[in-house]
PDB file of N, CA and C in Angstrom:
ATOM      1  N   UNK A   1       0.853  -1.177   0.000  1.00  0.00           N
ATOM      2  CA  UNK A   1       0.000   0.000   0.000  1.00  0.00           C
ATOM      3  C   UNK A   1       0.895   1.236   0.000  1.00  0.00           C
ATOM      4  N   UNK A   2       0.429   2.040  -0.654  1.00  0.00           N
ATOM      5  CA  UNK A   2       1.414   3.459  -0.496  1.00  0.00           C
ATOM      6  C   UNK A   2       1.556   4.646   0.255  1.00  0.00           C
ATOM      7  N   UNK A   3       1.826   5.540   0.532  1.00  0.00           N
ATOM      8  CA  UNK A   3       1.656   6.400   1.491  1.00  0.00           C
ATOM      9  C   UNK A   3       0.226   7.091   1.329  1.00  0.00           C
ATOM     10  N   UNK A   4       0.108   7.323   0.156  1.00  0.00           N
ATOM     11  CA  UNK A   4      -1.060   7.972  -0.070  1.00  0.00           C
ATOM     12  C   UNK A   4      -2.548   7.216   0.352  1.00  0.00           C
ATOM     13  N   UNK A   5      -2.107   5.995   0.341  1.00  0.00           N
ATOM     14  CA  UNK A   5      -3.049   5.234   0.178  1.00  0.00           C
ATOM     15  C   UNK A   5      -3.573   5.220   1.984  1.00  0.00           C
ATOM     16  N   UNK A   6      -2.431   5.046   2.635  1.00  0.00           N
ATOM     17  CA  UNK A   6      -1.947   4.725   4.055  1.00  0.00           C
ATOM     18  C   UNK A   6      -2.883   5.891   4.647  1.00  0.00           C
ATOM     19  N   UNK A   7      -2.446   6.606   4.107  1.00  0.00           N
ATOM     20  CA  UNK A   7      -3.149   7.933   4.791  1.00  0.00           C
ATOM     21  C   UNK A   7      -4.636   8.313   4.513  1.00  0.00           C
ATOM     22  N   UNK A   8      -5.041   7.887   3.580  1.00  0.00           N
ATOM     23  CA  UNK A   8      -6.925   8.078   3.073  1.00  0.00           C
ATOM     24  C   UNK A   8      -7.370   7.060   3.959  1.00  0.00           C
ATOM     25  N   UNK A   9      -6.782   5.958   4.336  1.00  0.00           N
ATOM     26  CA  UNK A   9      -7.443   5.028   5.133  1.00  0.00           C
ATOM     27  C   UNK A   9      -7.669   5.357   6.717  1.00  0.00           C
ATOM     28  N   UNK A  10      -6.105   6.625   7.220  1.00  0.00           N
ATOM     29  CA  UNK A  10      -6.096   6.958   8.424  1.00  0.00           C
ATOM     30  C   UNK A  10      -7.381   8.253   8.419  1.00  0.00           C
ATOM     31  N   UNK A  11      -7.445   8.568   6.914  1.00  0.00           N
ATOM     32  CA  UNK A  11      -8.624   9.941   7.264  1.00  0.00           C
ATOM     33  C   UNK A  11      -9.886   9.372   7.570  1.00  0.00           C
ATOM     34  N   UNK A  12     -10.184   8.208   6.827  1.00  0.00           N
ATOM     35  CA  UNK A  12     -11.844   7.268   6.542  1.00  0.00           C
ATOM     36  C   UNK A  12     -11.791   6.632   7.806  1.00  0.00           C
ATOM     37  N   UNK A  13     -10.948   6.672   8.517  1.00  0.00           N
ATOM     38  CA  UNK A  13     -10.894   5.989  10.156  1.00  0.00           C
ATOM     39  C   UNK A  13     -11.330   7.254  11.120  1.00  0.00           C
ATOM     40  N   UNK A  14     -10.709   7.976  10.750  1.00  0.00           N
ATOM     41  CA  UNK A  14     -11.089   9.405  11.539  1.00  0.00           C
ATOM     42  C   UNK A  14     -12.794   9.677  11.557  1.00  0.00           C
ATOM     43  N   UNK A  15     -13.206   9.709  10.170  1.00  0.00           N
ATOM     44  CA  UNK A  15     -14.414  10.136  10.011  1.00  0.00           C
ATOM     45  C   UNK A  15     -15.340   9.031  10.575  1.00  0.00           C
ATOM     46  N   UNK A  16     -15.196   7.580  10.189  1.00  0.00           N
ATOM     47  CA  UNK A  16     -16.293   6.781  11.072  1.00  0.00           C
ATOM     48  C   UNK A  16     -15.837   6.908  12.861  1.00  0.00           C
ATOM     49  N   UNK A  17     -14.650   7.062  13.353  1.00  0.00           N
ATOM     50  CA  UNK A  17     -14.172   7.263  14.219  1.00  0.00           C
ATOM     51  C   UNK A  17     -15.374   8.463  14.961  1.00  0.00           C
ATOM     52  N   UNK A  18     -15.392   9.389  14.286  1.00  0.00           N
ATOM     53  CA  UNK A  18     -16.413  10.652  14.494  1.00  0.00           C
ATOM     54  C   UNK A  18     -17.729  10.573  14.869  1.00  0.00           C
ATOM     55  N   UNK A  19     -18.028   9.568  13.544  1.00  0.00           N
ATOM     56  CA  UNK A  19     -19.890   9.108  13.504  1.00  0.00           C
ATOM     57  C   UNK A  19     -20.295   8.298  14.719  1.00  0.00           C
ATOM     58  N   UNK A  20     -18.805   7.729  15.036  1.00  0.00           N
ATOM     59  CA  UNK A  20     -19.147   6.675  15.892  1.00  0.00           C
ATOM     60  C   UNK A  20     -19.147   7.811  17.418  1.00  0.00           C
ATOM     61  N   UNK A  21     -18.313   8.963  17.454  1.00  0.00           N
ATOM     62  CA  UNK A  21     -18.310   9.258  18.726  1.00  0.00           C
ATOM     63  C   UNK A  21     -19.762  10.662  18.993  1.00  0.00           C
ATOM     64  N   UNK A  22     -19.940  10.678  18.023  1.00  0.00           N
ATOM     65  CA  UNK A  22     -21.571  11.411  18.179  1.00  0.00           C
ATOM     66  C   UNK A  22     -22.443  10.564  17.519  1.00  0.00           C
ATOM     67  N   UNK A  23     -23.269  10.065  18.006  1.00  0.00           N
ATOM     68  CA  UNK A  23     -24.014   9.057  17.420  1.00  0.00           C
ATOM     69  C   UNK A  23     -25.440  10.064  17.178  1.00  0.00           C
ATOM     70  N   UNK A  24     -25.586  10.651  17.980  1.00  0.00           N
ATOM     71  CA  UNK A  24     -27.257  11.743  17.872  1.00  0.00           C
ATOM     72  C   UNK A  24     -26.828  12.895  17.063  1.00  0.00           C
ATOM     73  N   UNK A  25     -25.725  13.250  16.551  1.00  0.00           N
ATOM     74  CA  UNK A  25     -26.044  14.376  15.645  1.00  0.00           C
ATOM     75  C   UNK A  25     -25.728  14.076  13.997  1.00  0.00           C
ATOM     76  N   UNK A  26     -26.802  14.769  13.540  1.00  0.00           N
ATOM     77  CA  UNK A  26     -27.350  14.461  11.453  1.00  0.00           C
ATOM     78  C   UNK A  26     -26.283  14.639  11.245  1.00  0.00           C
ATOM     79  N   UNK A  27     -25.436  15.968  11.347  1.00  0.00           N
ATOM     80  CA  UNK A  27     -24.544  16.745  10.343  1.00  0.00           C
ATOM     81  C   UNK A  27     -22.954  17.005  11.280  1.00  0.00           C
ATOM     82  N   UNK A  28     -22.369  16.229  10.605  1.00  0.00           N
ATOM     83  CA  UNK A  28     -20.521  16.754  11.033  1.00  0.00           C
ATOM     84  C   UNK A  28     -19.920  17.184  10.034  1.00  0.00           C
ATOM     85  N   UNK A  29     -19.605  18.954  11.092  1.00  0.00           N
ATOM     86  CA  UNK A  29     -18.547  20.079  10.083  1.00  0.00           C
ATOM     87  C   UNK A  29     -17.214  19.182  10.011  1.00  0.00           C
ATOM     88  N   UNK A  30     -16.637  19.185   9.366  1.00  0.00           N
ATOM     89  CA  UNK A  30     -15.184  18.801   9.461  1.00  0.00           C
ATOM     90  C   UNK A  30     -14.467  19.691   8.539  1.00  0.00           C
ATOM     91  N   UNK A  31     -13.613  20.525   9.153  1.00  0.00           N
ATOM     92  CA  UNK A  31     -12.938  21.633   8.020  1.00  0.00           C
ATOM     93  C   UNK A  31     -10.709  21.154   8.657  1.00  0.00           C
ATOM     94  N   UNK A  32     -10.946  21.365   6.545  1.00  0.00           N
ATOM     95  CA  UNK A  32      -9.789  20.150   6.375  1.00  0.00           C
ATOM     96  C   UNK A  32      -8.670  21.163   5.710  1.00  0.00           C
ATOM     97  N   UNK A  33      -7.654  20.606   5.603  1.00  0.00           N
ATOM     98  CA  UNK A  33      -6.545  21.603   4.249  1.00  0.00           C
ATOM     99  C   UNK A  33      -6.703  20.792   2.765  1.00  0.00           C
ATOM    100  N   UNK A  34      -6.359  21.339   1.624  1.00  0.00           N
ATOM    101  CA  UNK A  34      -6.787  20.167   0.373  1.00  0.00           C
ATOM    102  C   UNK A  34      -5.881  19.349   0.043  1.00  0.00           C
ATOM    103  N   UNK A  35      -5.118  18.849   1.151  1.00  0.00           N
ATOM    104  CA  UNK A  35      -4.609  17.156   1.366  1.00  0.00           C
ATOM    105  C   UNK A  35      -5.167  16.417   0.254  1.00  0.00           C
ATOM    106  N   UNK A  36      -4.281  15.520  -0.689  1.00  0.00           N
ATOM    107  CA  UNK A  36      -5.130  14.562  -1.575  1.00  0.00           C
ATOM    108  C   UNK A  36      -6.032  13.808  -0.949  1.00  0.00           C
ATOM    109  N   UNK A  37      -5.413  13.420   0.136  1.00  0.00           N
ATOM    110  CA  UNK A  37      -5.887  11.996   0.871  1.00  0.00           C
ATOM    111  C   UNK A  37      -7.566  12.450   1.550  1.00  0.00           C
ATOM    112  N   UNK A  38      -7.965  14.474   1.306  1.00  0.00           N
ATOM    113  CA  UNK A  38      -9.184  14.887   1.788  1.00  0.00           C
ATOM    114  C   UNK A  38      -9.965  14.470   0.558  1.00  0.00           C
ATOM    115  N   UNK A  39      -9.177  14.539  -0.781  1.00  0.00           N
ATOM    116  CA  UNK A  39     -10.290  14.620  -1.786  1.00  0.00           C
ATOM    117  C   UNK A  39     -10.209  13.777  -3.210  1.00  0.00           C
ATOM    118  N   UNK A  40      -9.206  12.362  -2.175  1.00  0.00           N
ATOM    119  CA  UNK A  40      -9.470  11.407  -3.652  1.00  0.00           C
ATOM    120  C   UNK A  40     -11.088  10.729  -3.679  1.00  0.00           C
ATOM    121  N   UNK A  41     -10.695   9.474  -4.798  1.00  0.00           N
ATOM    122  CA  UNK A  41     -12.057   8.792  -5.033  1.00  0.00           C
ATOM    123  C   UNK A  41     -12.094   7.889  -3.809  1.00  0.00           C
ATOM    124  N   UNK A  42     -11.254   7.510  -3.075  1.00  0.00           N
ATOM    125  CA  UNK A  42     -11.359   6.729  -2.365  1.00  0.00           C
ATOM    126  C   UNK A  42     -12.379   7.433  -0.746  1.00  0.00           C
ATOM    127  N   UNK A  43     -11.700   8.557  -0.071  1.00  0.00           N
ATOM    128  CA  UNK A  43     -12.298   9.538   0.625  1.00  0.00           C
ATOM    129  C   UNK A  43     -13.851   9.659   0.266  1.00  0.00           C
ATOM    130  N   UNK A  44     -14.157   9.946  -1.330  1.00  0.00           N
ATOM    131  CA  UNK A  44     -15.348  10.574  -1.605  1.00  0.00           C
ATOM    132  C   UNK A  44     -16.375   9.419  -1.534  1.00  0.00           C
ATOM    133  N   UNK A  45     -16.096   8.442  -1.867  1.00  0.00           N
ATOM    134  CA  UNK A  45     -16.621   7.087  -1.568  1.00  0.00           C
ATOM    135  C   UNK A  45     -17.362   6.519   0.064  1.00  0.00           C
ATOM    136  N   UNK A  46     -16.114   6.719   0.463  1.00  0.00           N
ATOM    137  CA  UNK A  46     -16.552   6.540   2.391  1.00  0.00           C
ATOM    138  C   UNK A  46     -17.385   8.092   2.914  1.00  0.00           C
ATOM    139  N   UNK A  47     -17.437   9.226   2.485  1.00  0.00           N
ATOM    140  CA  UNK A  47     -18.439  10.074   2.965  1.00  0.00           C
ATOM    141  C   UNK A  47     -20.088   9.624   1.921  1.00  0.00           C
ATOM    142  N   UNK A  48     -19.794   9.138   0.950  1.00  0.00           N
ATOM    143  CA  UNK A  48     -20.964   8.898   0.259  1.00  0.00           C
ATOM    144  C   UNK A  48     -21.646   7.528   1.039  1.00  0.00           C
ATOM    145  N   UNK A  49     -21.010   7.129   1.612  1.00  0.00           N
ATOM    146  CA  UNK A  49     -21.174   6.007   2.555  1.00  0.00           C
ATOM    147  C   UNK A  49     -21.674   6.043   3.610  1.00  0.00           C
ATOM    148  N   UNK A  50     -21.514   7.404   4.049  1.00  0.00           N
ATOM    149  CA  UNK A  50     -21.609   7.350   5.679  1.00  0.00           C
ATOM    150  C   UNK A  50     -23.213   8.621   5.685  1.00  0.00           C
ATOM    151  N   UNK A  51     -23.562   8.448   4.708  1.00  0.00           N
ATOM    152  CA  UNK A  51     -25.335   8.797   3.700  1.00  0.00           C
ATOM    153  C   UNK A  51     -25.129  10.791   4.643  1.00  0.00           C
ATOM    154  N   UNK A  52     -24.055  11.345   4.344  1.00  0.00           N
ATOM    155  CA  UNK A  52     -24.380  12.779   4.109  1.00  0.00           C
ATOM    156  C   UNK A  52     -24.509  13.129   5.874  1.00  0.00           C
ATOM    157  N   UNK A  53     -23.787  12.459   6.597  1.00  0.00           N
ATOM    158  CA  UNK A  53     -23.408  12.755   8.125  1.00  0.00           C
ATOM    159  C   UNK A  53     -22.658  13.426   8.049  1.00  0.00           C
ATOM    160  N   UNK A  54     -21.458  13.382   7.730  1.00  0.00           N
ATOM    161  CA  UNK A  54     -20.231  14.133   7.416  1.00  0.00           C
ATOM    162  C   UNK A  54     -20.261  15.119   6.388  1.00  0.00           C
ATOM    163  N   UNK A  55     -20.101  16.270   6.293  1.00  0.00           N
ATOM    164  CA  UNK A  55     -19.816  17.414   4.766  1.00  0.00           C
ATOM    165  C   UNK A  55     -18.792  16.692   4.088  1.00  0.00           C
ATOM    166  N   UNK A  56     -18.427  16.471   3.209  1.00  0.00           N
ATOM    167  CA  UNK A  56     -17.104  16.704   1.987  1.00  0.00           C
ATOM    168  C   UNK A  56     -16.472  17.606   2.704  1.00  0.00           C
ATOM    169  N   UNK A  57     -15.570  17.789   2.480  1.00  0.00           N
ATOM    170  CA  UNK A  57     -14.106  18.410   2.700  1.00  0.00           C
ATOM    171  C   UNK A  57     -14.189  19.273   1.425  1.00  0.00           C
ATOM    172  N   UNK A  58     -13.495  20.699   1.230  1.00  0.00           N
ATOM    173  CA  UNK A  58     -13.389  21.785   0.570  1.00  0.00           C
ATOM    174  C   UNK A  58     -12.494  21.430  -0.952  1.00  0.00           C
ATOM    175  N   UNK A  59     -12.703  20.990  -1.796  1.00  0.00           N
ATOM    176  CA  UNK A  59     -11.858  20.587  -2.859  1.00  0.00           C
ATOM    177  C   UNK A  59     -11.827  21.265  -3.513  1.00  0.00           C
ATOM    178  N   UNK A  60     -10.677  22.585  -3.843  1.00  0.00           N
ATOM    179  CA  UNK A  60     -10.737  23.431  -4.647  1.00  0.00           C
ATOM    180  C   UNK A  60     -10.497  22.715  -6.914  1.00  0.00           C
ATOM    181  N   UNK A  61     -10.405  21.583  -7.054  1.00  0.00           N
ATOM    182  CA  UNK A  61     -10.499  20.635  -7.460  1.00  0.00           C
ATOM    183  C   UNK A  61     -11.823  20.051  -8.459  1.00  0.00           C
ATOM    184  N   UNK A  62     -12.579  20.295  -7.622  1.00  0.00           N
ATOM    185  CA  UNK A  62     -13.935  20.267  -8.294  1.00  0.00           C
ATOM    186  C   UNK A  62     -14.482  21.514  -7.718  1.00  0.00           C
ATOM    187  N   UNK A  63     -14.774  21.969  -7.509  1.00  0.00           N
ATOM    188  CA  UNK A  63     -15.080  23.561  -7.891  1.00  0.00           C
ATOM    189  C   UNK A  63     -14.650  24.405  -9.124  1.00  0.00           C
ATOM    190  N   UNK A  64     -15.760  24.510 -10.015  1.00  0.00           N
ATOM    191  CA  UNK A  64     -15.551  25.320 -11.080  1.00  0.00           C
ATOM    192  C   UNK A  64     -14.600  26.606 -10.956  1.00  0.00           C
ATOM    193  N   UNK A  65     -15.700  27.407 -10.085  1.00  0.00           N
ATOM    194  CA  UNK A  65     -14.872  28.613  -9.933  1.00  0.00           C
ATOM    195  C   UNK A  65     -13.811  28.799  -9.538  1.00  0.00           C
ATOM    196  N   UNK A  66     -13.087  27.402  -8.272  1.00  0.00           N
ATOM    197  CA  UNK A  66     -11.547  27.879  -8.436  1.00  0.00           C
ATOM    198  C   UNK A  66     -11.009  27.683  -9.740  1.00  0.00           C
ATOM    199  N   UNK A  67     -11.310  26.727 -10.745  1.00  0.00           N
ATOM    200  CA  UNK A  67     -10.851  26.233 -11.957  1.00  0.00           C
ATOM    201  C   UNK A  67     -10.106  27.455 -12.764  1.00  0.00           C
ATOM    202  N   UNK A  68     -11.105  28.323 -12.594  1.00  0.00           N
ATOM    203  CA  UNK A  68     -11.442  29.794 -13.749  1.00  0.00           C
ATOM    204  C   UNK A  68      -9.620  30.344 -13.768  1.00  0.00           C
TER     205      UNK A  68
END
């Protein structure tokens, strides 16, 4: 496994880590730096997972307007 890889797994641990330690609240802020490991496919996968508890992380990346 690679570093990169190493590390999306330590973030997707963090975040169920989270869900698991507030169990009664809908919505967790989590404000991130744009780390790959915040905004590969692998990351975007485990918040699509965890059905919209967690926000996405800020990906200037897919945002049009930073694109411009």
């Amino acid at each position: 496994m690679s570093g990169a890889n190493k590390k999306s797994d330590l973030f997707i641990e963090l975040l169920h880590a989270l869900v698991q330690a507030h169990p009664r609240a809908t919505r967790l802020h989590v404000i991130l730096d744009n780390a790959s490991m915040h905004c590969g496919q692998k990351a975007r996968r485990a918040l699509e997972a965890l059905g919209g508890r967690v926000l996405p992380p800020y990906c200037p990346s897919a945002n049009k307007i930073e694109q411009a």
